[in-house]
N, C-alpha and C. Protein backbone atom coordinates (compact mmCIF):
# COMPACT_ATOMS: atom_id res chain seq x y z
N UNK A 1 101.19 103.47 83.77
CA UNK A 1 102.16 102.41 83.60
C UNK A 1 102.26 102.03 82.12
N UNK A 2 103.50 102.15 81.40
CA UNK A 2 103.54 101.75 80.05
C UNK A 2 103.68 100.58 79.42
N UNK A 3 103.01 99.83 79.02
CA UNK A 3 102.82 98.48 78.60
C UNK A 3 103.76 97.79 77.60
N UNK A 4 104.35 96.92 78.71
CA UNK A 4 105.69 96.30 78.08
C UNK A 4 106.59 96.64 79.33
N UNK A 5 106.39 97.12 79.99
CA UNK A 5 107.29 97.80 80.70
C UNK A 5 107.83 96.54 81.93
N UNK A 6 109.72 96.31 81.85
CA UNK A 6 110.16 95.72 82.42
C UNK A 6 110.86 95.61 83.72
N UNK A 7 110.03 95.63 84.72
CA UNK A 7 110.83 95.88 85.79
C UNK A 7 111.50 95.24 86.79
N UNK A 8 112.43 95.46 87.95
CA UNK A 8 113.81 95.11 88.54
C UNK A 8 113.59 95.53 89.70
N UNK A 9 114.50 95.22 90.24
CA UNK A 9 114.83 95.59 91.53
C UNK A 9 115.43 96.53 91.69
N UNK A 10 116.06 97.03 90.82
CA UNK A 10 116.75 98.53 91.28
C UNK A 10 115.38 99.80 90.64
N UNK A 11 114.30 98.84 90.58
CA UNK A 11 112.67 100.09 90.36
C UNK A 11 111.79 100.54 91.68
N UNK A 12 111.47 101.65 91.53
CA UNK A 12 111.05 102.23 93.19
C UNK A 12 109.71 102.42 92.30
N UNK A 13 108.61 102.69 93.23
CA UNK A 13 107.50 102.83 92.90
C UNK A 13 107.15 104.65 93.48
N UNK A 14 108.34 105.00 92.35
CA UNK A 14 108.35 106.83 92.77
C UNK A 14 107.46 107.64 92.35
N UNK A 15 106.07 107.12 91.49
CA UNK A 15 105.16 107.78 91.17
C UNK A 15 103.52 107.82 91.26
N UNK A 16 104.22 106.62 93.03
CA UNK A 16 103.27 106.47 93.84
C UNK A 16 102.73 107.44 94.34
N UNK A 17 101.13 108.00 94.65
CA UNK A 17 100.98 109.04 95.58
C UNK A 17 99.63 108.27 95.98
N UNK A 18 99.07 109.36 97.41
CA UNK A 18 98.68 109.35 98.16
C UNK A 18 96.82 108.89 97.44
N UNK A 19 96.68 109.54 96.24
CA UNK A 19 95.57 109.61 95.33
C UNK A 19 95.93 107.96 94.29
N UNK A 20 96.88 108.02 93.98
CA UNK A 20 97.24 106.91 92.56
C UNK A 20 97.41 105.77 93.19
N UNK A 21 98.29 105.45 94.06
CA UNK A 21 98.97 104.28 94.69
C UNK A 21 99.34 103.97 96.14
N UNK A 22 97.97 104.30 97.14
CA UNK A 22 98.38 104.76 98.86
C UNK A 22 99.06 103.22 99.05
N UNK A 23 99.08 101.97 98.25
CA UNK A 23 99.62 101.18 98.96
C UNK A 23 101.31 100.90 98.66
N UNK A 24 101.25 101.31 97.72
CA UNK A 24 102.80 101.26 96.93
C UNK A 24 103.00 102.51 97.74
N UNK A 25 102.54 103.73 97.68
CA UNK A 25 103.24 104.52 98.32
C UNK A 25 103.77 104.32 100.02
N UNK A 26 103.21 103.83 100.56
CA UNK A 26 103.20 103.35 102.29
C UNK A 26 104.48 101.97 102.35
N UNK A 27 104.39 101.38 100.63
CA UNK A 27 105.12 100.50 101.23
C UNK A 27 106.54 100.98 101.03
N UNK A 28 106.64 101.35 99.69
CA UNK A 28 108.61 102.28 99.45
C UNK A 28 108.86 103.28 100.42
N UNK A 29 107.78 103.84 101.04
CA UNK A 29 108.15 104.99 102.10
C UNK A 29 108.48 104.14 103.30
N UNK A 30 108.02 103.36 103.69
CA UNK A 30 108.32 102.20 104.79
C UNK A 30 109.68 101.64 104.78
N UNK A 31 110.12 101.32 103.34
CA UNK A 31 111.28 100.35 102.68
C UNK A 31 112.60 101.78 103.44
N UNK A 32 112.13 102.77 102.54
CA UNK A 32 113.44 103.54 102.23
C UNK A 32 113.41 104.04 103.89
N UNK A 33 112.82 104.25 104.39
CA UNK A 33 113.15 105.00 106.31
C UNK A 33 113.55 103.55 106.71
N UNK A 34 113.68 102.55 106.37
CA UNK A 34 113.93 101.35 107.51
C UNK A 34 115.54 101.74 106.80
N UNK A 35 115.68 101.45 105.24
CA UNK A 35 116.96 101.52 104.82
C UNK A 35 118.17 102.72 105.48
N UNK A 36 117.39 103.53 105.57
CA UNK A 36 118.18 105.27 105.93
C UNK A 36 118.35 104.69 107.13
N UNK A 37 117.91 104.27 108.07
CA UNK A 37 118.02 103.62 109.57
C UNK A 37 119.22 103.11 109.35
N UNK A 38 119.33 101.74 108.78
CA UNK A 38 119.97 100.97 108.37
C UNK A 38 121.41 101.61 108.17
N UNK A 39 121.45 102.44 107.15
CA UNK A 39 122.60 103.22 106.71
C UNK A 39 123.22 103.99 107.76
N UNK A 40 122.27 104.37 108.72
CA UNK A 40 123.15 105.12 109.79
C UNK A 40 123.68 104.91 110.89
N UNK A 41 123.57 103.42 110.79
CA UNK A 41 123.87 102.47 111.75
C UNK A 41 125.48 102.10 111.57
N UNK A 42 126.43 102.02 112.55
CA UNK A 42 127.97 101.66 112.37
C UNK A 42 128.22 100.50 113.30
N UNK A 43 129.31 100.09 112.84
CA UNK A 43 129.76 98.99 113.08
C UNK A 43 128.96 97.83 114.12
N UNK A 44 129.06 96.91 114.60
CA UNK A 44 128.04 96.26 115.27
C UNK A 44 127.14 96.46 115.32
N UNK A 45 126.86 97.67 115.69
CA UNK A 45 125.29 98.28 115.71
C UNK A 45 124.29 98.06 114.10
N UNK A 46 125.01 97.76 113.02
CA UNK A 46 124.45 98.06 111.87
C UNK A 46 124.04 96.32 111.45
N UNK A 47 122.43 96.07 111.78
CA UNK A 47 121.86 95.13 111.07
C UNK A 47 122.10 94.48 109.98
N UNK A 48 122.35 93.69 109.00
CA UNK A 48 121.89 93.01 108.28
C UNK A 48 120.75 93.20 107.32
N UNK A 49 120.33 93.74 105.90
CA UNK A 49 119.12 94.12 105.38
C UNK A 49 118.98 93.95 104.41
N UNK A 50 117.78 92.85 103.99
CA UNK A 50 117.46 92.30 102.94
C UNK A 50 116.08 92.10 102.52
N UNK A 51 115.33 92.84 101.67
CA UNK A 51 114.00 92.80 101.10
C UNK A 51 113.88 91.82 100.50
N UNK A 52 112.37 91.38 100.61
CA UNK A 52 111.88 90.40 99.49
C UNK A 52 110.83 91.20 99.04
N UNK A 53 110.23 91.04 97.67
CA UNK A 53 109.60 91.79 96.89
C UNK A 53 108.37 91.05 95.79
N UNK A 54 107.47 89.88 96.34
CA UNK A 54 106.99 89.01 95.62
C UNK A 54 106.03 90.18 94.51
N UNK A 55 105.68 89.35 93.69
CA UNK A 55 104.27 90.01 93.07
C UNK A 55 103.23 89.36 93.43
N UNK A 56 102.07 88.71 92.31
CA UNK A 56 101.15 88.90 93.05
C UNK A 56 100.89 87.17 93.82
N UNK A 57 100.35 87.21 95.28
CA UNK A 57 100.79 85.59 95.48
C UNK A 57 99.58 85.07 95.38
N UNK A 58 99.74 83.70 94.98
CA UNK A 58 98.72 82.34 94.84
C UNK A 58 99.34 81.84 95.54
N UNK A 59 98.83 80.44 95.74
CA UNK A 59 99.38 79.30 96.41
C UNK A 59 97.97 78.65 97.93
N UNK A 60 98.07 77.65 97.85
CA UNK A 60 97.15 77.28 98.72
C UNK A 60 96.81 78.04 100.36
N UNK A 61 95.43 78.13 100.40
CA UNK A 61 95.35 78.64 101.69
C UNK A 61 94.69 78.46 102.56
N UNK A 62 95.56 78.65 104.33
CA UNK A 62 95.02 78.16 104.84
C UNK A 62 93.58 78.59 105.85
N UNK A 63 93.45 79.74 105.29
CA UNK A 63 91.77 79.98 105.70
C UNK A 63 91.20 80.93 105.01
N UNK A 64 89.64 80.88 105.31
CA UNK A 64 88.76 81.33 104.47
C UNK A 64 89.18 82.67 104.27
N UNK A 65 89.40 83.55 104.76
CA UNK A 65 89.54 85.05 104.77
C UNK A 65 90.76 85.46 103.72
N UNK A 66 91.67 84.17 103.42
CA UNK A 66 92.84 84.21 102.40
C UNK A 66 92.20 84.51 100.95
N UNK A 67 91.06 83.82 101.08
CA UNK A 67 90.10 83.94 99.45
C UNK A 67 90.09 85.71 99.16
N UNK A 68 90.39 86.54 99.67
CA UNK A 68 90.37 87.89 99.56
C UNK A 68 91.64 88.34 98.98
N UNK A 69 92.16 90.01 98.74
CA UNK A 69 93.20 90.33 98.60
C UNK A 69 93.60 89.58 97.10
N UNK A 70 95.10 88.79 97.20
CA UNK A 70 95.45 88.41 95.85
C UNK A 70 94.54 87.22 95.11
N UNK A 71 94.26 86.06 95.92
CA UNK A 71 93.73 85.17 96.02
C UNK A 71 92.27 85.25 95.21
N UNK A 72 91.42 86.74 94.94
CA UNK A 72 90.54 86.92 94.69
C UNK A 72 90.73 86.83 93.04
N UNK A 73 91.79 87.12 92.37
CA UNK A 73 91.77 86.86 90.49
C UNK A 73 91.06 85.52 90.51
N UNK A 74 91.87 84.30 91.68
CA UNK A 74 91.91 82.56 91.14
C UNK A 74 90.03 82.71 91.85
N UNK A 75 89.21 83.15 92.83
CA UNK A 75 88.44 83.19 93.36
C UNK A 75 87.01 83.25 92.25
N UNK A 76 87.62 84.00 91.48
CA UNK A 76 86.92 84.53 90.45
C UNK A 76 86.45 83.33 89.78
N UNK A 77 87.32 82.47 89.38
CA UNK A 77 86.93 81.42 88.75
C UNK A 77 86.36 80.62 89.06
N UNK A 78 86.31 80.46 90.10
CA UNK A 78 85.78 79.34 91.13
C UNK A 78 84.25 79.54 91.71
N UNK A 79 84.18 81.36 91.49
CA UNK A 79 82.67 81.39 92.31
C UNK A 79 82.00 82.72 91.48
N UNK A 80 82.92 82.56 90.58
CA UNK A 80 82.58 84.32 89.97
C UNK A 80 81.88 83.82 88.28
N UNK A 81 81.75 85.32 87.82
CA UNK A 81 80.37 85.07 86.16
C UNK A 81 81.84 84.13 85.41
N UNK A 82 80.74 83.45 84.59
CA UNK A 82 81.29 83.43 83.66
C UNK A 82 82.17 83.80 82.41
N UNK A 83 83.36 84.94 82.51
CA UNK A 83 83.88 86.01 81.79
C UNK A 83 84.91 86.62 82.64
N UNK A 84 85.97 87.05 81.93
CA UNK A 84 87.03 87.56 82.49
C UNK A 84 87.42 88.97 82.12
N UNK A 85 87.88 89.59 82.78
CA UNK A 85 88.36 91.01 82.27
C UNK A 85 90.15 90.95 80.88
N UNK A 86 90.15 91.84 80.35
CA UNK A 86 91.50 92.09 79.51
C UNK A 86 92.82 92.36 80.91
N UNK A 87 93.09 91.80 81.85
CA UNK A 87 93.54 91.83 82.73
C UNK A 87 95.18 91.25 83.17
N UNK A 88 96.51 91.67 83.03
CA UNK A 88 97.23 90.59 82.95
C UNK A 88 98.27 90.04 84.69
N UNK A 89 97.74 89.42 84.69
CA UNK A 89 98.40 89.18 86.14
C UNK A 89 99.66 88.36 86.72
N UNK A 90 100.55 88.94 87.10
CA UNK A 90 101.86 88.53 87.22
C UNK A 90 101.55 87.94 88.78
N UNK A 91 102.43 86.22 88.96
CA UNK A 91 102.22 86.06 90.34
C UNK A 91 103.71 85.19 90.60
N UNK A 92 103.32 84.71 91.81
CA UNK A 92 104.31 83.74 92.59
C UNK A 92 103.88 82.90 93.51
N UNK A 93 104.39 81.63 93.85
CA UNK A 93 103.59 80.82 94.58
C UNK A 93 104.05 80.92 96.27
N UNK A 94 103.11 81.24 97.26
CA UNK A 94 103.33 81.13 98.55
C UNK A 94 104.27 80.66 99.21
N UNK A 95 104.45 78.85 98.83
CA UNK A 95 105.33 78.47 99.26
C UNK A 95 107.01 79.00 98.36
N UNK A 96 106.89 79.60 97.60
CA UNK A 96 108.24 80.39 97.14
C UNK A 96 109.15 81.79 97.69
N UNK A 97 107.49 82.50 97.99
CA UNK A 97 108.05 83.45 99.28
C UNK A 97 108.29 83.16 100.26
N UNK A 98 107.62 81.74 100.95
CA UNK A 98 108.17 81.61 101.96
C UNK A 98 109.60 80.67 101.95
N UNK A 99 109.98 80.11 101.18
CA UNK A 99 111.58 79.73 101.07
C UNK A 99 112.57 80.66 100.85
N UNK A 100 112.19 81.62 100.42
CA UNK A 100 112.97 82.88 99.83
C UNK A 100 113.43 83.80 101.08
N UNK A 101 112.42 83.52 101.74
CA UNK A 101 112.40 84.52 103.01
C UNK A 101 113.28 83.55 103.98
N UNK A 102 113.36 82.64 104.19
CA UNK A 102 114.56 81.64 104.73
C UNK A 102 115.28 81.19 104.69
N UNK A 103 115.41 81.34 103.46
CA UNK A 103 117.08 81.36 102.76
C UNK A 103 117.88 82.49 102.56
N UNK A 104 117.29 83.57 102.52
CA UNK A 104 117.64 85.02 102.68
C UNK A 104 118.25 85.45 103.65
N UNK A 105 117.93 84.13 104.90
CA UNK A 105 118.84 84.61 106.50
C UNK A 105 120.06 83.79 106.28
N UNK A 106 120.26 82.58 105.25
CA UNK A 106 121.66 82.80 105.20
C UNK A 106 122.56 82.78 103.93
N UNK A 107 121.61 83.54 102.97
CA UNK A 107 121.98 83.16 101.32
C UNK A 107 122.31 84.24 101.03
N UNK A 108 121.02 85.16 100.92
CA UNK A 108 121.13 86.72 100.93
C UNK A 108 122.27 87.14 100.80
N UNK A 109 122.09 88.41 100.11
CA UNK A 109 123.43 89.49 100.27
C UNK A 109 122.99 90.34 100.56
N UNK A 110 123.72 90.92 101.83
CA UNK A 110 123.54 92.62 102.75
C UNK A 110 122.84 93.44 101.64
N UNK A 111 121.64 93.76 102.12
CA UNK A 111 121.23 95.28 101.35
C UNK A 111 120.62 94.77 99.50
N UNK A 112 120.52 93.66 99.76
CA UNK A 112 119.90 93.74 98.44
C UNK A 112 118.44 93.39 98.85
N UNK A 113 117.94 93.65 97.32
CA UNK A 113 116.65 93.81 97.19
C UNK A 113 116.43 92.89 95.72
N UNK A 114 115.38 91.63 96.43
CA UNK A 114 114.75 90.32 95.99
C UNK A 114 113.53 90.17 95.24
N UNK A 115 113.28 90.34 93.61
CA UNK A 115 111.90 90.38 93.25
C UNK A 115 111.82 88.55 92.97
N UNK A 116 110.40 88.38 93.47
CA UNK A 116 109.96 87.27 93.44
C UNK A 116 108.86 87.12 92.46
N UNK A 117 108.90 86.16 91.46
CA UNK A 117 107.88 86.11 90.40
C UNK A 117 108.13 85.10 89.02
N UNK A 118 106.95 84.36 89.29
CA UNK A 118 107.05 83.00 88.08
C UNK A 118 106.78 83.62 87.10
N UNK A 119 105.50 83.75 86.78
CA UNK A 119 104.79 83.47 85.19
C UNK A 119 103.64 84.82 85.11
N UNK A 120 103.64 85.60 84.26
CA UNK A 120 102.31 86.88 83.95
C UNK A 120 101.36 85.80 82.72
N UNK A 121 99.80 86.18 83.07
CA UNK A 121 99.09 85.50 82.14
C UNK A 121 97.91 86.33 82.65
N UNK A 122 96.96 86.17 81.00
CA UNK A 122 96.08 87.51 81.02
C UNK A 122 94.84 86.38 81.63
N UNK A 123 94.03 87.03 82.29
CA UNK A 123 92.63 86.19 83.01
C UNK A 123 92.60 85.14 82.40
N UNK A 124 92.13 85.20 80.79
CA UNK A 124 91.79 83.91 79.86
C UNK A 124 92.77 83.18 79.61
N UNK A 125 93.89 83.71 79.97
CA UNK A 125 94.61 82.55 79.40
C UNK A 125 95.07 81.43 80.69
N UNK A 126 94.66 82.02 81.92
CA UNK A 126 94.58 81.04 83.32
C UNK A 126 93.20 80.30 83.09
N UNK A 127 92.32 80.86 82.74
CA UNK A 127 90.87 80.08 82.14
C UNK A 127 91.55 79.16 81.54
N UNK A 128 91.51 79.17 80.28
CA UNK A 128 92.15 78.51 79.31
C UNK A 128 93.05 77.07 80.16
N UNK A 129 94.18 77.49 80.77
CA UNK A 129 94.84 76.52 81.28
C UNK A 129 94.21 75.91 82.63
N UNK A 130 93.39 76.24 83.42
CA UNK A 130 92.50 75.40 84.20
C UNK A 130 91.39 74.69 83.16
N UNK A 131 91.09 74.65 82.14
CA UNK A 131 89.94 73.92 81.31
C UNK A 131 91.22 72.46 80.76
N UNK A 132 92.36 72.97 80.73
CA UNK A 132 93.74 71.67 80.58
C UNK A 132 93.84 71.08 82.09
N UNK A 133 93.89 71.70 82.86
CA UNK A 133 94.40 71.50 84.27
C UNK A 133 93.42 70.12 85.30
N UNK A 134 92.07 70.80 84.72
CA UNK A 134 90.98 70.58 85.77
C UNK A 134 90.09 70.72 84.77
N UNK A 135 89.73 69.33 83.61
CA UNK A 135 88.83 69.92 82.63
C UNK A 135 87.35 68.77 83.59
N UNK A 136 87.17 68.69 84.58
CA UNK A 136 86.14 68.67 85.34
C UNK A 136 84.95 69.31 85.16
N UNK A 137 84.89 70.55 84.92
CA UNK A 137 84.43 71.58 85.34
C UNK A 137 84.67 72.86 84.36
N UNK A 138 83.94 73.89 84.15
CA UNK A 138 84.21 74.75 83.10
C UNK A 138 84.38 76.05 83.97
N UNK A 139 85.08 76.52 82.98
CA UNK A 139 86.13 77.98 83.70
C UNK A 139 86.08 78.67 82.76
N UNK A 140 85.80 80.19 83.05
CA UNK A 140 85.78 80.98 82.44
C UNK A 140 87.09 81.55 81.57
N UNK A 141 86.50 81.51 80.77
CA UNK A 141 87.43 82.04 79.21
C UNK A 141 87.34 83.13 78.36
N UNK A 142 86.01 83.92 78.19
CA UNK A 142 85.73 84.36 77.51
C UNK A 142 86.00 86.14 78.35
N UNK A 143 86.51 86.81 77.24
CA UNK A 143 86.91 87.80 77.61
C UNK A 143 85.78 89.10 77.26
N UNK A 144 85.46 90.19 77.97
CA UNK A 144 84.52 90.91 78.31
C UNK A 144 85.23 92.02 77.61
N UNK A 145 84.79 92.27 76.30
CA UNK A 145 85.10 93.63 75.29
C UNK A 145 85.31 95.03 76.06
N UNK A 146 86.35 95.67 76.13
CA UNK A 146 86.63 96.78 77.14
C UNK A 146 85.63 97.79 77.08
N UNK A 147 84.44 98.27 75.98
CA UNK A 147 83.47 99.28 76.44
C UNK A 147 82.53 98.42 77.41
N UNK A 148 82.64 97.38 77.60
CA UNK A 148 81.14 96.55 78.78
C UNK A 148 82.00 97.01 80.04
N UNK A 149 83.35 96.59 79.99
CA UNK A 149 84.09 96.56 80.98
C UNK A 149 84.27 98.18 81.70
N UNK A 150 84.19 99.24 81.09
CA UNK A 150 84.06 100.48 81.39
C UNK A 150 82.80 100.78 81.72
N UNK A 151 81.91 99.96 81.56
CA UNK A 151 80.18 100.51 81.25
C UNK A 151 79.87 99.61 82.92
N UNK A 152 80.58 98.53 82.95
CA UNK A 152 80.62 97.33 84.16
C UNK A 152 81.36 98.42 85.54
N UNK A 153 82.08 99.38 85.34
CA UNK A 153 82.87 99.78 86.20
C UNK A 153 81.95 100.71 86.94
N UNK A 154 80.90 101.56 86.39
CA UNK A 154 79.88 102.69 86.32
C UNK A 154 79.33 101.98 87.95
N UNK A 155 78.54 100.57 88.05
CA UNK A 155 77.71 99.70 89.19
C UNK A 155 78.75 98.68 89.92
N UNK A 156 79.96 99.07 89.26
CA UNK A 156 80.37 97.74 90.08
C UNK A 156 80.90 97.79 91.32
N UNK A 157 81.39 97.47 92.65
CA UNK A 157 81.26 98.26 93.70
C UNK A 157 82.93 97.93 94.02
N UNK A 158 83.46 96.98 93.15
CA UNK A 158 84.60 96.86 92.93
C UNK A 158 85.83 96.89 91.84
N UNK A 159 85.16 97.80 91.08
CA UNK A 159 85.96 98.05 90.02
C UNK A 159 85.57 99.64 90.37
N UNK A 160 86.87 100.33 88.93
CA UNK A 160 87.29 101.91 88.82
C UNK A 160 87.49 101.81 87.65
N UNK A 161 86.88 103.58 86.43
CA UNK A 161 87.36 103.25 85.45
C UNK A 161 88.70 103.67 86.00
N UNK A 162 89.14 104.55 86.85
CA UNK A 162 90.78 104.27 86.73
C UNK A 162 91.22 103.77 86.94
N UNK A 163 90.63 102.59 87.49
CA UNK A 163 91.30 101.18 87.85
C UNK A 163 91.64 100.73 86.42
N UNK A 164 90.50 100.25 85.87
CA UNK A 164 90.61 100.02 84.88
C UNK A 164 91.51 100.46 83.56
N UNK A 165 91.49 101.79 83.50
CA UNK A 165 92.56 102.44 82.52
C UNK A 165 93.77 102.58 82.54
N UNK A 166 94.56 101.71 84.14
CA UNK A 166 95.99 101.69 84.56
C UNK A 166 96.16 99.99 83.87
N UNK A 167 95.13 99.27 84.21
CA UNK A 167 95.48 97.71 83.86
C UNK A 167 94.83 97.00 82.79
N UNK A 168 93.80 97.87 82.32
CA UNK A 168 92.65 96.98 81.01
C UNK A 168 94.25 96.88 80.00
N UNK A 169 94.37 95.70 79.43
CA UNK A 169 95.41 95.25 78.09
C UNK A 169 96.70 95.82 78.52
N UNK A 170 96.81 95.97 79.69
CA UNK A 170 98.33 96.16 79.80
C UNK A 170 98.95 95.26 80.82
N UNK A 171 100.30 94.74 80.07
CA UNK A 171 101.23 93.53 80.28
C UNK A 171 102.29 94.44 80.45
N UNK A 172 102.89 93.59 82.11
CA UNK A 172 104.36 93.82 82.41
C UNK A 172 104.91 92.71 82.75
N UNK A 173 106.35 93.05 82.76
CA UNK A 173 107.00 91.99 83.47
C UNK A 173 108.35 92.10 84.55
N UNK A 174 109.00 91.46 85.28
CA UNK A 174 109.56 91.65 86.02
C UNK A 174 110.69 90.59 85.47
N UNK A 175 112.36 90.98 86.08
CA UNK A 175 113.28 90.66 85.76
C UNK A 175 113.80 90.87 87.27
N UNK A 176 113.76 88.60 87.52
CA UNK A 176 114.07 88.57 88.82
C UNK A 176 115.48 88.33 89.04
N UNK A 177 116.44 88.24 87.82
CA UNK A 177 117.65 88.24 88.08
C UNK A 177 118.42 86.41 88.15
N UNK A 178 119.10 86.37 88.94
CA UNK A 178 119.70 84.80 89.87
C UNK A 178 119.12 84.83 91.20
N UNK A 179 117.93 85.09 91.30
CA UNK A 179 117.49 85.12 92.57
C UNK A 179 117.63 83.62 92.78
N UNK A 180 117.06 82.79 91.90
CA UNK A 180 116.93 81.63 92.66
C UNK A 180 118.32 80.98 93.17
N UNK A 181 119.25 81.46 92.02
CA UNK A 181 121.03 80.62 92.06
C UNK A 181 121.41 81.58 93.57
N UNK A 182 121.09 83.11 93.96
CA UNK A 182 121.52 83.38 95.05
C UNK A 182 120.83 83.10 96.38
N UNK A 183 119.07 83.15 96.28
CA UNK A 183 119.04 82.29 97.60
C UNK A 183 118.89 80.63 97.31
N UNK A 184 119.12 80.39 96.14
CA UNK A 184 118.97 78.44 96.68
C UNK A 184 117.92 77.89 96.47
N UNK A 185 117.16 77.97 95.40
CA UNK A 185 115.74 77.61 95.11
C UNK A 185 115.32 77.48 94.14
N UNK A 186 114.32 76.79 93.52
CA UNK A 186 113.88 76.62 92.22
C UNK A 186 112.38 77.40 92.97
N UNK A 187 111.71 77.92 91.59
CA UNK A 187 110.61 78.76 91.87
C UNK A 187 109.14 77.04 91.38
N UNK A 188 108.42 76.82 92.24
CA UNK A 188 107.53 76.14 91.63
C UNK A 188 106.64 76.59 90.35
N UNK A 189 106.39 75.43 89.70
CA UNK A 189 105.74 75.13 88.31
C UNK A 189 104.35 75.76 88.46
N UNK A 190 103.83 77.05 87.98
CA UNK A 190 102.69 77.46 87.25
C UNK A 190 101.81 76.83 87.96
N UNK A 191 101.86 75.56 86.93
CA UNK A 191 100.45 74.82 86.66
C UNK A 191 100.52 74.22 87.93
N UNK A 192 101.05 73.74 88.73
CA UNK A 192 101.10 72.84 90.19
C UNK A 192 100.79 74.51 91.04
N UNK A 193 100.96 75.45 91.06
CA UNK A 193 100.09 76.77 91.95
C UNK A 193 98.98 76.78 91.66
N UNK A 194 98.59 76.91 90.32
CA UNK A 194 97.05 77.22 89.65
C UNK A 194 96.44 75.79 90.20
N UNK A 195 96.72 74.65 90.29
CA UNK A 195 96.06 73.52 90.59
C UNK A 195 95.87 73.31 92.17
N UNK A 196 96.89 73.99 92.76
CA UNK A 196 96.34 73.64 94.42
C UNK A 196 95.87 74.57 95.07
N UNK A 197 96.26 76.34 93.95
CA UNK A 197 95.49 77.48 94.20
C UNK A 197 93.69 76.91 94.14
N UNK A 198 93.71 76.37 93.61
CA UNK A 198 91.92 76.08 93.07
C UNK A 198 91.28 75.04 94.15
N UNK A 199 92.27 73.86 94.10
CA UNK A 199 91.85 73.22 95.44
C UNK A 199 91.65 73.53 96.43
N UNK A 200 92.49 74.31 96.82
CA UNK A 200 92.28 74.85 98.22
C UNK A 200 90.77 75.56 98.16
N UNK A 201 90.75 76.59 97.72
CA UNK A 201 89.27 77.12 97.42
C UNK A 201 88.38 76.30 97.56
N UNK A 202 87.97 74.94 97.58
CA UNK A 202 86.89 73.94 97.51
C UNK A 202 86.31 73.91 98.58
């Protein structure tokens, strides 16, 4: 993935495979056979079809098992070392996918495809803004020099260096368009996700 790199909704995740990306790959292969369905469908018979496409979600949750999956970057802070990876993480707040997804049944336009996404910020700099947010309590800030972080990947039972060598210092971003002017929504404020993302965790 090339750093800087801006992406849309008219971007497929075509260099997904079975080795690099089984979940991106399962999910555009899923997308495009529902679409081809879709397309071969005539008159009455032919559904209505509209993707939503969040990145990565925060937002409060309502049970323990939610602390997993995306939830695990904000988790980190809350129960994890002191130190963050060179890591940059693009998200959206819960309750935004879920308005998006209900306004889409009558806002939407046939056949389009909806990226959902507030704000990208590298580990420390969500540290950083929970030590403003919630200066209660101290949050990790300090960023972990990328040879520890490769040397960390060797024992760690959840890290890869190729994990690592797709995302260590690399920043993207997404270009969500008028999503909000076409389904009807303002996207919530950052700092009000990061603050009830954390609460909830308690």
């Amino acid at each position: 993935m090339k750093n800087g790199t801006i992406f849309s909704a008219a971007d497929w995740c075509d260099d997904a495979t079975v080795k690099s990306n089984p979940y991106g790959l399962a999910k555009a292969g899923a997308e495009k056979v529902m679409r081809q369905w879709v397309e071969s469908r005539e008159g009455d018979s032919k559904p209505r079809l509209i993707t939503i496409h969040p990145s990565i979600v925060f937002g409060p949750i309502l049970s323990a098992r939610h602390k997993e999956g995306s939830m695990s970057y904000l988790q980190h802070f809350y129960s994890g070392p002191p130190f963050v990876l060179k890591i940059n993480v693009n998200f959206v707040d819960v309750r935004d996918v879920a308005k998006a997804h209900v306004s889409a049944l009558t806002n939407g336009r046939d056949g389009e495809r909806y990226l959902l996404h507030k704000r990208g910020m590298w580990m420390h700099e969500i540290g950083a803004e929970l030590c403003k947010l919630k200066p209660q309590r101290k949050w990790a800030t300090r960023k972990v020099p990328s040879i520890i972080a490769y040397s960390m990947a060797i024992f760690h039972p959840k890290l890869s260096i190729k994990q690592l060598r797709g995302n260590l210092g690399v920043r993207i971003g997404y270009d969500v368009g008028n999503v909000e002017q076409e389904l009807d929504f303002v996207f919530t404020d950052y700092q009000q996700t990061l603050v009830d993302s954390i609460d909830s965790l308690d």
